[in-house]
ModelCIF file with pLDDT and N, C-alpha, C, O atoms, coordinates in Angstrom:
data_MODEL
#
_entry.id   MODEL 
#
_entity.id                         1 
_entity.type                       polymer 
_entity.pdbx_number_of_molecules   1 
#
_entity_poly.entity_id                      1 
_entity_poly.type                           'polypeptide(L)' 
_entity_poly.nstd_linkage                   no 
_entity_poly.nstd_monomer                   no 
_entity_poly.pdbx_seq_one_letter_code       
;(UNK)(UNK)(UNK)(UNK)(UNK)(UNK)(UNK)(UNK)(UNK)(UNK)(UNK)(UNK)(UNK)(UNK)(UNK)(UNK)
(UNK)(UNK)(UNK)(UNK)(UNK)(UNK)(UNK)(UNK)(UNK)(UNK)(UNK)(UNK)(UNK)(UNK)(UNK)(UNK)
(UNK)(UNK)(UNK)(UNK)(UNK)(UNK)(UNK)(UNK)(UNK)(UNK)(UNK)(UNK)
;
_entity_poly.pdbx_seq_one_letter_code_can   XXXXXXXXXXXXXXXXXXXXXXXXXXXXXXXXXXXXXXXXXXXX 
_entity_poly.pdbx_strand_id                 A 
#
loop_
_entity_poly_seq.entity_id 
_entity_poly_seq.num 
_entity_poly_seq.mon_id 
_entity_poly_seq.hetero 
1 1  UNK n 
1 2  UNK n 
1 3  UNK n 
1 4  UNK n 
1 5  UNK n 
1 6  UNK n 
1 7  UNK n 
1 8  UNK n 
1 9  UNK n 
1 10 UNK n 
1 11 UNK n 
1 12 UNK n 
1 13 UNK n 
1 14 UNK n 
1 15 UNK n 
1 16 UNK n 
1 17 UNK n 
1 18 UNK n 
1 19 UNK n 
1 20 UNK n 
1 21 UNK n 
1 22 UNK n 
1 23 UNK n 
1 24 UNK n 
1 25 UNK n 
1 26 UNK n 
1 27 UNK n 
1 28 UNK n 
1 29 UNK n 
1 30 UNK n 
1 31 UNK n 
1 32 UNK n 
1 33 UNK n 
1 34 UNK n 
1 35 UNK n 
1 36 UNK n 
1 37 UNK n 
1 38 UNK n 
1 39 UNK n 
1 40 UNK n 
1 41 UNK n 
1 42 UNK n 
1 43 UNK n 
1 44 UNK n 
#
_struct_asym.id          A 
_struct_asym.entity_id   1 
#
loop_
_ma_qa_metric.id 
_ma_qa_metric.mode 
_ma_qa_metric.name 
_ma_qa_metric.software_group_id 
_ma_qa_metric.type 
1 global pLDDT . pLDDT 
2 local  pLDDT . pLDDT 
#
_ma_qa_metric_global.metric_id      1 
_ma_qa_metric_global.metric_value   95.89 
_ma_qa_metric_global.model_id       1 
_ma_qa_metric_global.ordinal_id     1 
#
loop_
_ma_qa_metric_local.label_asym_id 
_ma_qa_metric_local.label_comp_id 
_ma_qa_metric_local.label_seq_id 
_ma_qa_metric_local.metric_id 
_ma_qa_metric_local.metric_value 
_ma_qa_metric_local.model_id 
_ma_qa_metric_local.ordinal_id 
A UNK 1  2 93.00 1 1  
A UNK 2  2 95.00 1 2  
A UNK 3  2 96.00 1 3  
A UNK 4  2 95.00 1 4  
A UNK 5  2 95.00 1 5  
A UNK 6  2 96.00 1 6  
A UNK 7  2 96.00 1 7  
A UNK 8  2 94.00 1 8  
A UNK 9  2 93.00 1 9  
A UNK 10 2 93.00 1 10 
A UNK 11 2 95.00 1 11 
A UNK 12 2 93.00 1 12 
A UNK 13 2 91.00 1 13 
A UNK 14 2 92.00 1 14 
A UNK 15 2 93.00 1 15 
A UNK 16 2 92.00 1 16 
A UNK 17 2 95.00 1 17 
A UNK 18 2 96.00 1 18 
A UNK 19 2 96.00 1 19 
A UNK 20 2 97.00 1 20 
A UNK 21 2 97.00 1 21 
A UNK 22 2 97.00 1 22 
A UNK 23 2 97.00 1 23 
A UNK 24 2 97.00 1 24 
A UNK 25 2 97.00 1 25 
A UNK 26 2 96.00 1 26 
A UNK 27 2 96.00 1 27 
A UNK 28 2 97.00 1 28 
A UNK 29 2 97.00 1 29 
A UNK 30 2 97.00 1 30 
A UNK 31 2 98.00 1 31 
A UNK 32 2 98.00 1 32 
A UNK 33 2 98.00 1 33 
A UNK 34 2 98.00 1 34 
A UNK 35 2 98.00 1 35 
A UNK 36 2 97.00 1 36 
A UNK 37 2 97.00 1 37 
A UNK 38 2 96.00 1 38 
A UNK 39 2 97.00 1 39 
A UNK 40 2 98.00 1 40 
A UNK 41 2 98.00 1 41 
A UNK 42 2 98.00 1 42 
A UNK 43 2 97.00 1 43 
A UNK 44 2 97.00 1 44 
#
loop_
_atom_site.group_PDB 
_atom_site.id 
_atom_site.type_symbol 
_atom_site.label_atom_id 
_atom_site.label_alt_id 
_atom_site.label_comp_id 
_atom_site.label_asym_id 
_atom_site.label_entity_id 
_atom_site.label_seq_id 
_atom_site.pdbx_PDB_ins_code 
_atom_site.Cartn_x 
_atom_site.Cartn_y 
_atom_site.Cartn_z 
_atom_site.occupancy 
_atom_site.B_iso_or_equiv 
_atom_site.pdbx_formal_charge 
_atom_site.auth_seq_id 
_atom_site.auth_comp_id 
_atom_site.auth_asym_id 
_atom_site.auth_atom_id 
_atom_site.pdbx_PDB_model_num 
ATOM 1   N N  . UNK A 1 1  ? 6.126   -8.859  -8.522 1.00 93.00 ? 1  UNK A N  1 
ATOM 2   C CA . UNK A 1 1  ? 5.501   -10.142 -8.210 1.00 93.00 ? 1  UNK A CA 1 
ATOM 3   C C  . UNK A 1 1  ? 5.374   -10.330 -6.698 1.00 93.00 ? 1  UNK A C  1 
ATOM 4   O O  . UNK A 1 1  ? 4.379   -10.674 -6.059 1.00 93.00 ? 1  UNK A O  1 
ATOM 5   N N  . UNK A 1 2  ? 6.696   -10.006 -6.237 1.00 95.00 ? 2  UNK A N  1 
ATOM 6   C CA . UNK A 1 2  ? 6.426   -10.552 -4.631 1.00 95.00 ? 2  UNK A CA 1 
ATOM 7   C C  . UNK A 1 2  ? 5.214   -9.024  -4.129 1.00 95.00 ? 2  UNK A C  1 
ATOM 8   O O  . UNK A 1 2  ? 4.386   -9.052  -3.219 1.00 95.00 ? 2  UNK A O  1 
ATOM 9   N N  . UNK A 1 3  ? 5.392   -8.308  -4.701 1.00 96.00 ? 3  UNK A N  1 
ATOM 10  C CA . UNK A 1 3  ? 4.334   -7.219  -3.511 1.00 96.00 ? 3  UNK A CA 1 
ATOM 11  C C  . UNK A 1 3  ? 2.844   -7.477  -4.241 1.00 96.00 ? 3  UNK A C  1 
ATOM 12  O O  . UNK A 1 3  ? 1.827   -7.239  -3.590 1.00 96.00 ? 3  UNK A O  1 
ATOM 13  N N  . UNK A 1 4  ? 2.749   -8.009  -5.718 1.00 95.00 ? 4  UNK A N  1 
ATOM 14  C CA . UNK A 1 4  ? 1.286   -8.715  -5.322 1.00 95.00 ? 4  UNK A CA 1 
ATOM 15  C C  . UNK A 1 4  ? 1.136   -9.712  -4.737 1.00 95.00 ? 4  UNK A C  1 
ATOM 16  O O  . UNK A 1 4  ? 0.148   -9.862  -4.019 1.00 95.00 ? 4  UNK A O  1 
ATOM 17  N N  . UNK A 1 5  ? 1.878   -10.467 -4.852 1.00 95.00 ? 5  UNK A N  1 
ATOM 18  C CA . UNK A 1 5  ? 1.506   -11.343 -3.437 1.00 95.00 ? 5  UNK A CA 1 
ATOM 19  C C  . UNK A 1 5  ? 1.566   -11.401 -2.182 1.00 95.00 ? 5  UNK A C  1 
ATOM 20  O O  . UNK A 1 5  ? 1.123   -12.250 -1.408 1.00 95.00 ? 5  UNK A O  1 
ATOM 21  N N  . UNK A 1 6  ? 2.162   -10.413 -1.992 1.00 96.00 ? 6  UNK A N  1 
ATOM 22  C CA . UNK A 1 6  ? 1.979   -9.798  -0.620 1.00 96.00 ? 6  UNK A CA 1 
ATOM 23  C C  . UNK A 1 6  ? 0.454   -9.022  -0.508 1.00 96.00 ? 6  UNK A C  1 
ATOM 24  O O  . UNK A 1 6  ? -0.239  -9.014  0.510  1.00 96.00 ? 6  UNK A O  1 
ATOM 25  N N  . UNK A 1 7  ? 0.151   -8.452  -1.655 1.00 96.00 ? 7  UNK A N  1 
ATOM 26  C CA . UNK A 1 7  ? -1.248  -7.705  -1.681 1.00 96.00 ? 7  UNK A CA 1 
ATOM 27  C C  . UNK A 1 7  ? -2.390  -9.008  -1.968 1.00 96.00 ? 7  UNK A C  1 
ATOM 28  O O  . UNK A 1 7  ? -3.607  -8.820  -1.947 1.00 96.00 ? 7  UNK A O  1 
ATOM 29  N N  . UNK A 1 8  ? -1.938  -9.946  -2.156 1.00 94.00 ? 8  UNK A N  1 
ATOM 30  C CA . UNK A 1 8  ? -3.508  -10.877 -2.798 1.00 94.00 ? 8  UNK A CA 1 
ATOM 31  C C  . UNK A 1 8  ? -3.429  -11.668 -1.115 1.00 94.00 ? 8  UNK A C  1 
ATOM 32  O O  . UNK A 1 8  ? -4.431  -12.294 -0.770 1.00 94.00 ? 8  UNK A O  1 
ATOM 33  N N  . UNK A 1 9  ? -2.187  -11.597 -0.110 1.00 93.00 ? 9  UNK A N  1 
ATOM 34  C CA . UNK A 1 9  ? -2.768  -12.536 0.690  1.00 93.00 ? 9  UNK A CA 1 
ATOM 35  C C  . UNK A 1 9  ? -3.040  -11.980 1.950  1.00 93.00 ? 9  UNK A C  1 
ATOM 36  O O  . UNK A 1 9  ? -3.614  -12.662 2.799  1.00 93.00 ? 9  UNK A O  1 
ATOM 37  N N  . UNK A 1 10 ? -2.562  -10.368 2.260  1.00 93.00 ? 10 UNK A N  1 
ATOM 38  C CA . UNK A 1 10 ? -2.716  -9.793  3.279  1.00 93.00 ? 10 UNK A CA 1 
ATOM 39  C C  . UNK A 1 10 ? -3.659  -8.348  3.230  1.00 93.00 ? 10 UNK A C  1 
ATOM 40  O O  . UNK A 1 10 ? -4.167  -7.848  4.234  1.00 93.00 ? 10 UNK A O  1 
ATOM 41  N N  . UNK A 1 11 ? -3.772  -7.816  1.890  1.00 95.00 ? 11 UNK A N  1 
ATOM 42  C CA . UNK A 1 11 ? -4.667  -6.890  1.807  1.00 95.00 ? 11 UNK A CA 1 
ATOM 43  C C  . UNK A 1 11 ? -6.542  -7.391  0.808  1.00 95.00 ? 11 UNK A C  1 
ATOM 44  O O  . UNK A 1 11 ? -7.602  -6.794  0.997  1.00 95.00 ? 11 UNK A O  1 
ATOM 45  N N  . UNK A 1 12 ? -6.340  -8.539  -0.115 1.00 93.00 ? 12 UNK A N  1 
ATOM 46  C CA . UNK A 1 12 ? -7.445  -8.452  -0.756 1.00 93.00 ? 12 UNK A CA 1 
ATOM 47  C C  . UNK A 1 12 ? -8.621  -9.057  0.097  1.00 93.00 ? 12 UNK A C  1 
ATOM 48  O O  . UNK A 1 12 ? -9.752  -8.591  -0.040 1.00 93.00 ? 12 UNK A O  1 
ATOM 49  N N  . UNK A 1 13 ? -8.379  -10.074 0.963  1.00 91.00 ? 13 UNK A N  1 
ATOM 50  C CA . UNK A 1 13 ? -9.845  -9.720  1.450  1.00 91.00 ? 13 UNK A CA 1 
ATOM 51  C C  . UNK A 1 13 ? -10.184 -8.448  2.516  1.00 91.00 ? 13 UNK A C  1 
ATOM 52  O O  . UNK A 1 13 ? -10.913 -8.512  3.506  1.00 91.00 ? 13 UNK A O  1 
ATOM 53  N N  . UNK A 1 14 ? -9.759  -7.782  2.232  1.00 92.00 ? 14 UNK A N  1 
ATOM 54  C CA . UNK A 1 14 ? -10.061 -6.479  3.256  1.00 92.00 ? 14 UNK A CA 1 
ATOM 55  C C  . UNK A 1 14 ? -9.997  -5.069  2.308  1.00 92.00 ? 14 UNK A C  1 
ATOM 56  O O  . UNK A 1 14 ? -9.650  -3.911  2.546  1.00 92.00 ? 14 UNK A O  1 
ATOM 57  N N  . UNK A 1 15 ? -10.676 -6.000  0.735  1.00 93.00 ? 15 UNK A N  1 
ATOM 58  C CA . UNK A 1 15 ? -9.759  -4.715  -0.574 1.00 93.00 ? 15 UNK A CA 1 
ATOM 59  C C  . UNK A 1 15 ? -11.071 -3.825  -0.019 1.00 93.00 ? 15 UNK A C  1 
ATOM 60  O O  . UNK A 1 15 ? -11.056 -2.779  -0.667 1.00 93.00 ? 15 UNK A O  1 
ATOM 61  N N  . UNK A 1 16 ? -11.987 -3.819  0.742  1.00 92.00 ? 16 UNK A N  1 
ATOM 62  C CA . UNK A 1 16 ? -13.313 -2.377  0.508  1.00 92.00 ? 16 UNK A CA 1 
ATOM 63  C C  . UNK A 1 16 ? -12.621 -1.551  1.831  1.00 92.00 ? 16 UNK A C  1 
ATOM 64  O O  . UNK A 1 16 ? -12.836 -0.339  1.862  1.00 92.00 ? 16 UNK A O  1 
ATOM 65  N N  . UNK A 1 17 ? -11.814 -2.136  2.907  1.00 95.00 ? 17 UNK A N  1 
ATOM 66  C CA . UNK A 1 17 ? -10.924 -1.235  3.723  1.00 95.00 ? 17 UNK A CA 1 
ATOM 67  C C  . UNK A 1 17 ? -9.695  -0.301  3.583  1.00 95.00 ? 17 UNK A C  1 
ATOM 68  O O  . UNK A 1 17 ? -9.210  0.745   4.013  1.00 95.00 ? 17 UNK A O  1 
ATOM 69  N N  . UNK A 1 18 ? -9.448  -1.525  2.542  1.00 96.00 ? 18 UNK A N  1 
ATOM 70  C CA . UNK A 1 18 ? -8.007  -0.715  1.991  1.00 96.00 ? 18 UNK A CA 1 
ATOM 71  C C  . UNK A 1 18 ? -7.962  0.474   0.898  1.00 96.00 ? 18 UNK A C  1 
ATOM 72  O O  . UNK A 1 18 ? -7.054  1.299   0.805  1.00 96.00 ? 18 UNK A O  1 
ATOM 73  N N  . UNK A 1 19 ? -9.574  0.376   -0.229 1.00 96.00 ? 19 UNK A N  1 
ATOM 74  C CA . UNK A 1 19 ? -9.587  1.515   -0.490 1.00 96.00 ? 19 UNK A CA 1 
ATOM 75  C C  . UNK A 1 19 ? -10.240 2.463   -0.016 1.00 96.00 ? 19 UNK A C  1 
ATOM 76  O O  . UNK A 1 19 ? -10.428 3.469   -0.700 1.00 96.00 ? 19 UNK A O  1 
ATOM 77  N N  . UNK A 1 20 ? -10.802 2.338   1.439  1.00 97.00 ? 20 UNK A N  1 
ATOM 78  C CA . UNK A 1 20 ? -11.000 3.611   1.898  1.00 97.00 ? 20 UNK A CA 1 
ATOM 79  C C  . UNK A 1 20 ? -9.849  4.305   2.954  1.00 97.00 ? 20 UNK A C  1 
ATOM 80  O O  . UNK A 1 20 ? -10.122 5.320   3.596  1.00 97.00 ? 20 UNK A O  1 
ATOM 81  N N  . UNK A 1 21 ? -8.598  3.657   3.042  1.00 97.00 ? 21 UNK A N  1 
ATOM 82  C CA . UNK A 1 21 ? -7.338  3.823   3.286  1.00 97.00 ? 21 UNK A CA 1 
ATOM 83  C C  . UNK A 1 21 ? -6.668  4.733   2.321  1.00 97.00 ? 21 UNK A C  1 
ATOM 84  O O  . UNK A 1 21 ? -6.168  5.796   2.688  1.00 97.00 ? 21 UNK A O  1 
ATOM 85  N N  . UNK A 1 22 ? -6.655  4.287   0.977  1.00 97.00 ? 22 UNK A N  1 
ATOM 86  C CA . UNK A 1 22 ? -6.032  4.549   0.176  1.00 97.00 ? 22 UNK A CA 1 
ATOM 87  C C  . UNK A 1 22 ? -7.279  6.423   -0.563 1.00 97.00 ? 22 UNK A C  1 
ATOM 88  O O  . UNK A 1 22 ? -7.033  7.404   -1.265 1.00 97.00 ? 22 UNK A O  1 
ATOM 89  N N  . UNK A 1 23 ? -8.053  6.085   -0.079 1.00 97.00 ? 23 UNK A N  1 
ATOM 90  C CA . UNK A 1 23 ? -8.688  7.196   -0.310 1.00 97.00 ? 23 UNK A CA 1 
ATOM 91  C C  . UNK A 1 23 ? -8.354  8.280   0.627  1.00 97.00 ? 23 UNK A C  1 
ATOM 92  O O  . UNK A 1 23 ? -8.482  9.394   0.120  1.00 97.00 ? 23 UNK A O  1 
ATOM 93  N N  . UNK A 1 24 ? -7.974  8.269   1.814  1.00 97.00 ? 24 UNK A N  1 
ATOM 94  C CA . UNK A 1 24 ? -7.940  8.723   2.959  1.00 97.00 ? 24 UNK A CA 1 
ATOM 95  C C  . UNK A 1 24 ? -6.479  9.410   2.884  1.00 97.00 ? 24 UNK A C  1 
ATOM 96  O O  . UNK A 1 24 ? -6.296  10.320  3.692  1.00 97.00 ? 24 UNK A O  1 
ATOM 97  N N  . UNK A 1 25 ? -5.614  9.144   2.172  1.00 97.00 ? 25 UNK A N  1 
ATOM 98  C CA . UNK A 1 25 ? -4.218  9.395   2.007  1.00 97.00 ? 25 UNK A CA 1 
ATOM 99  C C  . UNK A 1 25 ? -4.016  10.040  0.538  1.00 97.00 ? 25 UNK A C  1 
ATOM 100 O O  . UNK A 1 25 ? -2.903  10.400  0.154  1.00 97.00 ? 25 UNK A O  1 
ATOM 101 N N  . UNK A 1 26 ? -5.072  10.146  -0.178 1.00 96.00 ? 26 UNK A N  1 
ATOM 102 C CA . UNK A 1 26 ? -5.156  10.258  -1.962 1.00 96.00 ? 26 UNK A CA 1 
ATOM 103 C C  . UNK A 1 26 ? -4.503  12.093  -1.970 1.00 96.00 ? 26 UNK A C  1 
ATOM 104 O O  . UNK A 1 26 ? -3.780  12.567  -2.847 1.00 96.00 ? 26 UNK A O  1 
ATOM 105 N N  . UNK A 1 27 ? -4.866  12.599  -1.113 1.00 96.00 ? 27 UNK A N  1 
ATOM 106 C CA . UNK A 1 27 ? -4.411  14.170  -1.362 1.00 96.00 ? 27 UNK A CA 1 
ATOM 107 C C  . UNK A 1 27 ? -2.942  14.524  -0.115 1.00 96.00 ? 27 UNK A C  1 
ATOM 108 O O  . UNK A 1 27 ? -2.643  15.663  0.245  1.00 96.00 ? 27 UNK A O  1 
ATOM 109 N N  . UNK A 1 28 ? -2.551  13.827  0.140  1.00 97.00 ? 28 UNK A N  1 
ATOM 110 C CA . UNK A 1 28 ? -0.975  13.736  1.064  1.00 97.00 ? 28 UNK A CA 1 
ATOM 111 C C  . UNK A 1 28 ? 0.269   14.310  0.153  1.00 97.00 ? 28 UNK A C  1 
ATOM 112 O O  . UNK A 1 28 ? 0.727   13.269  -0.321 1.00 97.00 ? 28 UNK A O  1 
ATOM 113 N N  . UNK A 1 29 ? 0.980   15.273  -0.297 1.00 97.00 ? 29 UNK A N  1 
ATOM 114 C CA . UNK A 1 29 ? 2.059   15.243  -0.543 1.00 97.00 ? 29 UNK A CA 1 
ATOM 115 C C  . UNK A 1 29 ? 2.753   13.905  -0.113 1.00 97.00 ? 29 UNK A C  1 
ATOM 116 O O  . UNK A 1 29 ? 2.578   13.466  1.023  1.00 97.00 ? 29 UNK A O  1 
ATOM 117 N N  . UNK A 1 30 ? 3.524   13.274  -1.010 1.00 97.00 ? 30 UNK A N  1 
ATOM 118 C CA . UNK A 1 30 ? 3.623   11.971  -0.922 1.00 97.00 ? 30 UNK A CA 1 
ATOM 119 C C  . UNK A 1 30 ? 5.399   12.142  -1.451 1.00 97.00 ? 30 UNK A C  1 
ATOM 120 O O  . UNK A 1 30 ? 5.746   12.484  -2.581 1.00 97.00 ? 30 UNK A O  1 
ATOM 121 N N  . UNK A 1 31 ? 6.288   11.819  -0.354 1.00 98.00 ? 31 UNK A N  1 
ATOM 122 C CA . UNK A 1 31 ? 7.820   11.472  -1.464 1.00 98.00 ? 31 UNK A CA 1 
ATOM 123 C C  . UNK A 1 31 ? 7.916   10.016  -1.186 1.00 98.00 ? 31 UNK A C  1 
ATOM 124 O O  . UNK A 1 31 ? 8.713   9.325   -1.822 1.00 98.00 ? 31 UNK A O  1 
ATOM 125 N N  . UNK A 1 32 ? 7.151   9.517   -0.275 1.00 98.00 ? 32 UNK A N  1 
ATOM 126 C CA . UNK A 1 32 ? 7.552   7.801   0.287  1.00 98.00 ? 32 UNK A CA 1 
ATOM 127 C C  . UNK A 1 32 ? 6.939   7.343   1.349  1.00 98.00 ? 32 UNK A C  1 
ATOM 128 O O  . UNK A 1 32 ? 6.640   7.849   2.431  1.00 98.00 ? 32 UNK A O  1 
ATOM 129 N N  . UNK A 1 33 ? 6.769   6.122   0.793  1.00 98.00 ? 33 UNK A N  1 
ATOM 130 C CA . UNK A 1 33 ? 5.946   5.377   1.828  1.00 98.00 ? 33 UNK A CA 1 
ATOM 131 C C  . UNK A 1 33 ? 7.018   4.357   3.010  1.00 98.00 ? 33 UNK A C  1 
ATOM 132 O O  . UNK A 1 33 ? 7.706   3.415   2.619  1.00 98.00 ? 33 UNK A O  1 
ATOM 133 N N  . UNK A 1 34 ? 6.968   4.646   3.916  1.00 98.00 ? 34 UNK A N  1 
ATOM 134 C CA . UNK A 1 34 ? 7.754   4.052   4.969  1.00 98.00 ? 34 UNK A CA 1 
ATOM 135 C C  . UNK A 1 34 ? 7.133   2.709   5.439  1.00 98.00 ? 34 UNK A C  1 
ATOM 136 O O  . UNK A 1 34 ? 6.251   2.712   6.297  1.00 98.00 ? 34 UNK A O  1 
ATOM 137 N N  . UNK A 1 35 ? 7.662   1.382   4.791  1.00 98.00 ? 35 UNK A N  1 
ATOM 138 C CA . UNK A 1 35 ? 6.831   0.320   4.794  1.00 98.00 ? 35 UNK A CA 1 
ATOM 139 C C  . UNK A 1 35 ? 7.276   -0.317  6.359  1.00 98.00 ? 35 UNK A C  1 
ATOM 140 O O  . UNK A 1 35 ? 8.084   0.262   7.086  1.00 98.00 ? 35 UNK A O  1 
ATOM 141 N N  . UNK A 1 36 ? 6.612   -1.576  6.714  1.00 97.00 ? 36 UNK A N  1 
ATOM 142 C CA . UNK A 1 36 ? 6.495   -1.888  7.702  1.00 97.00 ? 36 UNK A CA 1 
ATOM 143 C C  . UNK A 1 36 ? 7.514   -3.426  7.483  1.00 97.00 ? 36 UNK A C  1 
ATOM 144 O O  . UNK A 1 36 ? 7.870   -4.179  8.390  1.00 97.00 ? 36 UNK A O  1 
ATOM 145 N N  . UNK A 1 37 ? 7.795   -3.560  6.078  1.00 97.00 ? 37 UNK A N  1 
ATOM 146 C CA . UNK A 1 37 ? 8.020   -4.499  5.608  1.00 97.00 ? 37 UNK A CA 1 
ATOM 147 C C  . UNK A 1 37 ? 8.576   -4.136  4.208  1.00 97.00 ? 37 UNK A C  1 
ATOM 148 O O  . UNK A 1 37 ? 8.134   -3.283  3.438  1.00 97.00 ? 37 UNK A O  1 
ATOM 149 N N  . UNK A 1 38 ? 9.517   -4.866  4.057  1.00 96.00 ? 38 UNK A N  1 
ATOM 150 C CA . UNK A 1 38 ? 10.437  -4.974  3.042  1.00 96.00 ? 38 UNK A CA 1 
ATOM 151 C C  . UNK A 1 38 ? 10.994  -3.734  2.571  1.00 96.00 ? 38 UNK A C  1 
ATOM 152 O O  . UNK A 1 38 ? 11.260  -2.944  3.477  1.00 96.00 ? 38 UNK A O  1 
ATOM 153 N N  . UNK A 1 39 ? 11.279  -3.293  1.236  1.00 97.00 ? 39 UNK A N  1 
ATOM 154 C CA . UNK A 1 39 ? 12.727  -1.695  0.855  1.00 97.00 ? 39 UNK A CA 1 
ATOM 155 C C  . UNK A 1 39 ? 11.233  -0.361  0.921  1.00 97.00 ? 39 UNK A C  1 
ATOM 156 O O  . UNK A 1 39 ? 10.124  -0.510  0.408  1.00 97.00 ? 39 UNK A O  1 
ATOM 157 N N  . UNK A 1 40 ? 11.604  0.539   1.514  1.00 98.00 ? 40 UNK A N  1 
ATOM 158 C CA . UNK A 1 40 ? 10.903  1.573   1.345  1.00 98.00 ? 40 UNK A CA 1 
ATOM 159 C C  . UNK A 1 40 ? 10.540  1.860   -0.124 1.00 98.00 ? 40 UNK A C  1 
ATOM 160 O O  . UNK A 1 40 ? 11.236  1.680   -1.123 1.00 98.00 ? 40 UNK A O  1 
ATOM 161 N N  . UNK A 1 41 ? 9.176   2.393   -0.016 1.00 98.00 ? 41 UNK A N  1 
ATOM 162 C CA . UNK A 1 41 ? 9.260   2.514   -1.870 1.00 98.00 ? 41 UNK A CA 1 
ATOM 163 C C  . UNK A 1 41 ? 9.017   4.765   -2.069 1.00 98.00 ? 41 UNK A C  1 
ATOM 164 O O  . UNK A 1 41 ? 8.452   5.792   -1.694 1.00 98.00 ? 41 UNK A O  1 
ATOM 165 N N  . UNK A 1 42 ? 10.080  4.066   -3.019 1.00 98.00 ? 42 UNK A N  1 
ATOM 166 C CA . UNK A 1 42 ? 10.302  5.941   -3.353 1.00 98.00 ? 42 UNK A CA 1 
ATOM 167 C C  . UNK A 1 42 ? 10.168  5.721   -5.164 1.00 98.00 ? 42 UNK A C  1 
ATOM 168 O O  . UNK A 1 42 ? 9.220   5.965   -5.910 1.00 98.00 ? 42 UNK A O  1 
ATOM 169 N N  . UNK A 1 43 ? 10.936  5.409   -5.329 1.00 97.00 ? 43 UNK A N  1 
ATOM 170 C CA . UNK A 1 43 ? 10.961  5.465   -6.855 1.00 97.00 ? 43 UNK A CA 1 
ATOM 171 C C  . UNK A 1 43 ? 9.812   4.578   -7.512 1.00 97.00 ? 43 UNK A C  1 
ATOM 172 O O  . UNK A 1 43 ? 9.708   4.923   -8.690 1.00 97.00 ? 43 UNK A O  1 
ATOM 173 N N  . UNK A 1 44 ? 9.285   3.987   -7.327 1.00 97.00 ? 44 UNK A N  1 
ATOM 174 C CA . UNK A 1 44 ? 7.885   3.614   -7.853 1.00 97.00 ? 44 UNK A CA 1 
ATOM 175 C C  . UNK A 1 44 ? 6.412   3.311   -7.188 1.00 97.00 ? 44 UNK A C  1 
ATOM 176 O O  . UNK A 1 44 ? 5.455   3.030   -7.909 1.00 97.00 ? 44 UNK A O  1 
#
């Protein structure tokens, strides 16, 4: 709950940037994302 709302008030109006972000990172060996904000996410 709190990280969609973190996503509906700081990423959705900018959602046609963020998926070309998220496209841009789609083939990364990935173990974790090192957030800028709040628990690192590894396990989901």
């Amino acid at each position: 709950e709190d990280r969609r709302y973190y996503f509906d008030c700081v990423m959705a109006p900018h959602s046609r940037q963020i998926e070309t972000a998220l496209d841009k990172i789609a083939d990364l060996p990935m173990r974790m994302y090192a957030t800028g904000h709040g628990p690192i996410v590894r396990y989901g």
